[in-house]
C-alpha atoms as a PDB file:
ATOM      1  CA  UNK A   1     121.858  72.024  89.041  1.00  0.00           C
ATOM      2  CA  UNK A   2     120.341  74.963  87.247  1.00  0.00           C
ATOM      3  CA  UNK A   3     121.503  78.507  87.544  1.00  0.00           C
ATOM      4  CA  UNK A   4     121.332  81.862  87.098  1.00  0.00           C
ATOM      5  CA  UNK A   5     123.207  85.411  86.722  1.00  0.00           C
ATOM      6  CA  UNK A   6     120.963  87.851  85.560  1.00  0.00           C
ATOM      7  CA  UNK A   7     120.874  91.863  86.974  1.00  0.00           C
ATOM      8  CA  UNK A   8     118.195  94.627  86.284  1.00  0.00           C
ATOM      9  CA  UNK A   9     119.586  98.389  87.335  1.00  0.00           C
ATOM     10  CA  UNK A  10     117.606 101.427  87.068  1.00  0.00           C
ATOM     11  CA  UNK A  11     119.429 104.285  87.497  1.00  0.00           C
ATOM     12  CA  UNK A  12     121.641 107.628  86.067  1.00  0.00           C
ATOM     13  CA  UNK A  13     125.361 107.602  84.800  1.00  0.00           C
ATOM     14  CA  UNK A  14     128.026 108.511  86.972  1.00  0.00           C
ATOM     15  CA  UNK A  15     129.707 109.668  84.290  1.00  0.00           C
ATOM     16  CA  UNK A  16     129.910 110.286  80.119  1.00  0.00           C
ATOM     17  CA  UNK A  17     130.431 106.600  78.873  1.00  0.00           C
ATOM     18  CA  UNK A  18     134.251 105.388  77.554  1.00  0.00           C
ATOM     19  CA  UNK A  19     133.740 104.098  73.675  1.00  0.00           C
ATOM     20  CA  UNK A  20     137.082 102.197  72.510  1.00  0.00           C
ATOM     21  CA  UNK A  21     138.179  99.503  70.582  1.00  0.00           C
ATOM     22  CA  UNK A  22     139.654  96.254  70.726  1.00  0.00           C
ATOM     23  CA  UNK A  23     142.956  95.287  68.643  1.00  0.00           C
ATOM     24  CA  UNK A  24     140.472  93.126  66.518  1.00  0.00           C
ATOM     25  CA  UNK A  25     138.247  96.175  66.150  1.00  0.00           C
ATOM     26  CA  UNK A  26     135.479  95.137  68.813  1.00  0.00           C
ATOM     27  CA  UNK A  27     133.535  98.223  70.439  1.00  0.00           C
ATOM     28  CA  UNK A  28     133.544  98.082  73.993  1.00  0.00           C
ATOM     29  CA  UNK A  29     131.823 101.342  76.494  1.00  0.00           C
ATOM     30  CA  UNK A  30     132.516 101.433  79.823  1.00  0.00           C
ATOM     31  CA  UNK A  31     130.384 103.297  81.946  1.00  0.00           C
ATOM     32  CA  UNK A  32     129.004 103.461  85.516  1.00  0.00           C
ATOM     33  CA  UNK A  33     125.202 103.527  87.214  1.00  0.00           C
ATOM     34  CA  UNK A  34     124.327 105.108  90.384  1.00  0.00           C
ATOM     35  CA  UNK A  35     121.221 103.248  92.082  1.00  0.00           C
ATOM     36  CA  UNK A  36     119.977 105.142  94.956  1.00  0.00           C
ATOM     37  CA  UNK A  37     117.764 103.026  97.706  1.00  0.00           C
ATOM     38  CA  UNK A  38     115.554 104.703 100.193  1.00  0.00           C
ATOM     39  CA  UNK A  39     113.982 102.968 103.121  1.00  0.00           C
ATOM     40  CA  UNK A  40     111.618 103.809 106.882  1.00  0.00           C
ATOM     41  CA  UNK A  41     110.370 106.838 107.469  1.00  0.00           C
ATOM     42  CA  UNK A  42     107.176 104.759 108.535  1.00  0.00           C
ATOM     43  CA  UNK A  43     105.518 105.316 111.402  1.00  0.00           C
ATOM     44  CA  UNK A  44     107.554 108.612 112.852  1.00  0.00           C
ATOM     45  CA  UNK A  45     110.831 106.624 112.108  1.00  0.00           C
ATOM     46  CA  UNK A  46     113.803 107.938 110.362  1.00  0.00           C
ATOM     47  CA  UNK A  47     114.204 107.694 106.290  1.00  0.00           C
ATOM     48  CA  UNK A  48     117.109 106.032 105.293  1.00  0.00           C
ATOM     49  CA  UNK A  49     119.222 106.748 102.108  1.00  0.00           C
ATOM     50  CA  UNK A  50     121.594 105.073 100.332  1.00  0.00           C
ATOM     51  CA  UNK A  51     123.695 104.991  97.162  1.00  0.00           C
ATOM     52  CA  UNK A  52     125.042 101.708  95.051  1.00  0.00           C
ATOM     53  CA  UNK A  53     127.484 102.575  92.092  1.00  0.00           C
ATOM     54  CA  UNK A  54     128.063  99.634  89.848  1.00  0.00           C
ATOM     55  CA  UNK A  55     130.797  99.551  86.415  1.00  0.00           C
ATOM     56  CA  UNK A  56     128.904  98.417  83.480  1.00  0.00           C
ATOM     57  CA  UNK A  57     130.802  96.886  80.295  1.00  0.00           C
ATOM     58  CA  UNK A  58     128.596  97.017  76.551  1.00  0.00           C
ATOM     59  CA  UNK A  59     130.067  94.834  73.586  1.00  0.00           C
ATOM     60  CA  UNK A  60     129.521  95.308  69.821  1.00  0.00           C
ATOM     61  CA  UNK A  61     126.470  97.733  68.652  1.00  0.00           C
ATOM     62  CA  UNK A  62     125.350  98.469  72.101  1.00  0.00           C
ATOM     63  CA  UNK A  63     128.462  99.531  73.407  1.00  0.00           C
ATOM     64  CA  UNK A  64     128.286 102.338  70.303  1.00  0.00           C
ATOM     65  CA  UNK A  65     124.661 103.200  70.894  1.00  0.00           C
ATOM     66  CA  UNK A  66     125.407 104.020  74.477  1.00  0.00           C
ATOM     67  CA  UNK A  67     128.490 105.980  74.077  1.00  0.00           C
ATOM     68  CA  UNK A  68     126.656 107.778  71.021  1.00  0.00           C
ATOM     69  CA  UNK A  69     123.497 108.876  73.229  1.00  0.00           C
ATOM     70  CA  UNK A  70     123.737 108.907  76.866  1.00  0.00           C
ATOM     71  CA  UNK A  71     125.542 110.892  79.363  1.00  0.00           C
ATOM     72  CA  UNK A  72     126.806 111.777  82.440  1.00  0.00           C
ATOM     73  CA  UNK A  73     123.036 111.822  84.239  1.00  0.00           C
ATOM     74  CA  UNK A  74     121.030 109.798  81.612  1.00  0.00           C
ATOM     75  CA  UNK A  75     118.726 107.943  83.508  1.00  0.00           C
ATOM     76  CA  UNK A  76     119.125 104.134  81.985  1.00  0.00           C
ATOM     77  CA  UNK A  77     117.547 100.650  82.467  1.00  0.00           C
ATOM     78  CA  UNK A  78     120.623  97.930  82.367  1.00  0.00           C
ATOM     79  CA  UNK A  79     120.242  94.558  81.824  1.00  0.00           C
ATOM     80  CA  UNK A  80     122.874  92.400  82.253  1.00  0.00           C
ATOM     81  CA  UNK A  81     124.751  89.445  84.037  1.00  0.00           C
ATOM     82  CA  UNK A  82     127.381  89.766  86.833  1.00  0.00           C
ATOM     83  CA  UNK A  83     130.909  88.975  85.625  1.00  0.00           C
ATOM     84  CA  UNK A  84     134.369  89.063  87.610  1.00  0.00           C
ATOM     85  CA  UNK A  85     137.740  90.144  86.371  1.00  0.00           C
ATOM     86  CA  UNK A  86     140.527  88.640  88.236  1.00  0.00           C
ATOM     87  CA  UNK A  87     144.209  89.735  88.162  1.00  0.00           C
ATOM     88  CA  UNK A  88     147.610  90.613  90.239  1.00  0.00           C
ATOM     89  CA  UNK A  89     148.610  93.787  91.105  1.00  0.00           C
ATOM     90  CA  UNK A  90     152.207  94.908  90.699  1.00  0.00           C
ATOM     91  CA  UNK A  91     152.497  94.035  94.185  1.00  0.00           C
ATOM     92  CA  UNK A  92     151.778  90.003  93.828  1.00  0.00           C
ATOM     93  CA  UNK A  93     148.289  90.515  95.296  1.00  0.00           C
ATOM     94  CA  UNK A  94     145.397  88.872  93.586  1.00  0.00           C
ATOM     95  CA  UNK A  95     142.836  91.083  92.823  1.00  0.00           C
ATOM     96  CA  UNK A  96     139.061  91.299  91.860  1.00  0.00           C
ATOM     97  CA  UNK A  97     136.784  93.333  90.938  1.00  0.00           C
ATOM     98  CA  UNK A  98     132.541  92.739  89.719  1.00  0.00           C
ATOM     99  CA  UNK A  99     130.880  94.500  87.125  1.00  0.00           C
ATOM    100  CA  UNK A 100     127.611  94.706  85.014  1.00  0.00           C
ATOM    101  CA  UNK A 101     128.376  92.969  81.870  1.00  0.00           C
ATOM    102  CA  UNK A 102     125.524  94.670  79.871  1.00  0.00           C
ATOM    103  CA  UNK A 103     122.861  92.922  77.563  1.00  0.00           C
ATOM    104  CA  UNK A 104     120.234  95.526  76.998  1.00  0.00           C
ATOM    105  CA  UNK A 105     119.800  99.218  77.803  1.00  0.00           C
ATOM    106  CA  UNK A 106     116.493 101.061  78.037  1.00  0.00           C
ATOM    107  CA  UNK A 107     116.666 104.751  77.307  1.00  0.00           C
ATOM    108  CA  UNK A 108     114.310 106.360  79.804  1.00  0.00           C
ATOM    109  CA  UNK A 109     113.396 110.310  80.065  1.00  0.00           C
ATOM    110  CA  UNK A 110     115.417 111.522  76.658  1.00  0.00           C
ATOM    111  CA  UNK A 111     112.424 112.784  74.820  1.00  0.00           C
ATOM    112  CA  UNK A 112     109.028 113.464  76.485  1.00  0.00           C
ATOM    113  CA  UNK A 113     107.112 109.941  76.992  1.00  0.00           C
ATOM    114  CA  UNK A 114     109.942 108.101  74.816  1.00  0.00           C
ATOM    115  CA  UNK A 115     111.880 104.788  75.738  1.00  0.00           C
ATOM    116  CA  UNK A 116     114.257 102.907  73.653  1.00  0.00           C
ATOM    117  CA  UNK A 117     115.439  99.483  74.496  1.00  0.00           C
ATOM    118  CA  UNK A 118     118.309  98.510  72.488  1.00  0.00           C
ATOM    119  CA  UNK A 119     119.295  94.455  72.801  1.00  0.00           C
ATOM    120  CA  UNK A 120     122.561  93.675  72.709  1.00  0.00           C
ATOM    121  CA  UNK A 121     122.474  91.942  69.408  1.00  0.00           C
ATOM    122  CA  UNK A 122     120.966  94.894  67.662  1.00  0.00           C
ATOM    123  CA  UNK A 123     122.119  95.325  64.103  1.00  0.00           C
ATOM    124  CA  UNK A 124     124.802  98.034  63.032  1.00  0.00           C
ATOM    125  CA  UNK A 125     121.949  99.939  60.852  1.00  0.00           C
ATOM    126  CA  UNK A 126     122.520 103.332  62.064  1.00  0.00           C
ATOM    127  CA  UNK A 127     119.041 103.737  63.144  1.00  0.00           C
ATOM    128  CA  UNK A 128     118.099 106.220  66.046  1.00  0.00           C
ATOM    129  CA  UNK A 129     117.071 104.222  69.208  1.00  0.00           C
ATOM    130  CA  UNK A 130     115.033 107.568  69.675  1.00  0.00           C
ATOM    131  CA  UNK A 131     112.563 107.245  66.510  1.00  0.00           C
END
């Protein structure tokens, strides 16, 4: 049976992205998207509001890109797929948590009329995403 796991946010940061680095070297950013949701307000009826915060992970290049030019705020397209880390707490309790592994990230709203996608298998040129 075929399947799928793909996720498109659009969105701003919750806050200024976490760059570190594996024991093997491997960049990893953490970071987090707030995607608000707004609803009625037809017809005389009352608007309705509401707020979805989701923890993204980037790998490799993109995970330096990210942490190099957004920020706390940055409106951000995510691509991604849906992954789920699993573990005990010190209590015995199995725990779980889902987040945004990250694929692609389009820049939106830096510079006047500019967007930047930048796959996740972009090359470690030191090129601006911006240019």
């Amino acid at each position: 049976m075929p399947s799928l796991n793909k996720v498109f946010l659009l969105g701003n940061l919750t806050r200024d992205p976490e760059l570190r680095f594996t024991p093997s070297g491997a960049s990893v950013c953490e970071f987090s998207i707030a995607v608000n949701r707004e609803w009625g307000g037809k017809d005389g009826g009352e608007k309705k509001k509401e707020v979805g915060f989701f923890d993204c992970v980037a790998w490799a290049r993109t995970a330096e890109v990210v942490a190099q030019y957004l920020k706390k705020g940055s409106p951000a397209m995510v691509e991604g797929r849906l992954t789920q880390d699993r573990w005990q707490d010190p209590q015995g309790q199995s725990r779980s948590k889902v987040k945004i592994t990250v694929e692609n990230v389009q820049f939106l709203g830096s510079k006047p009329g500019a967007a930047s996608r930048v796959p996740a298998e972009a090359d470690s040129g030191e090129e601006d995403p911006f240019a």
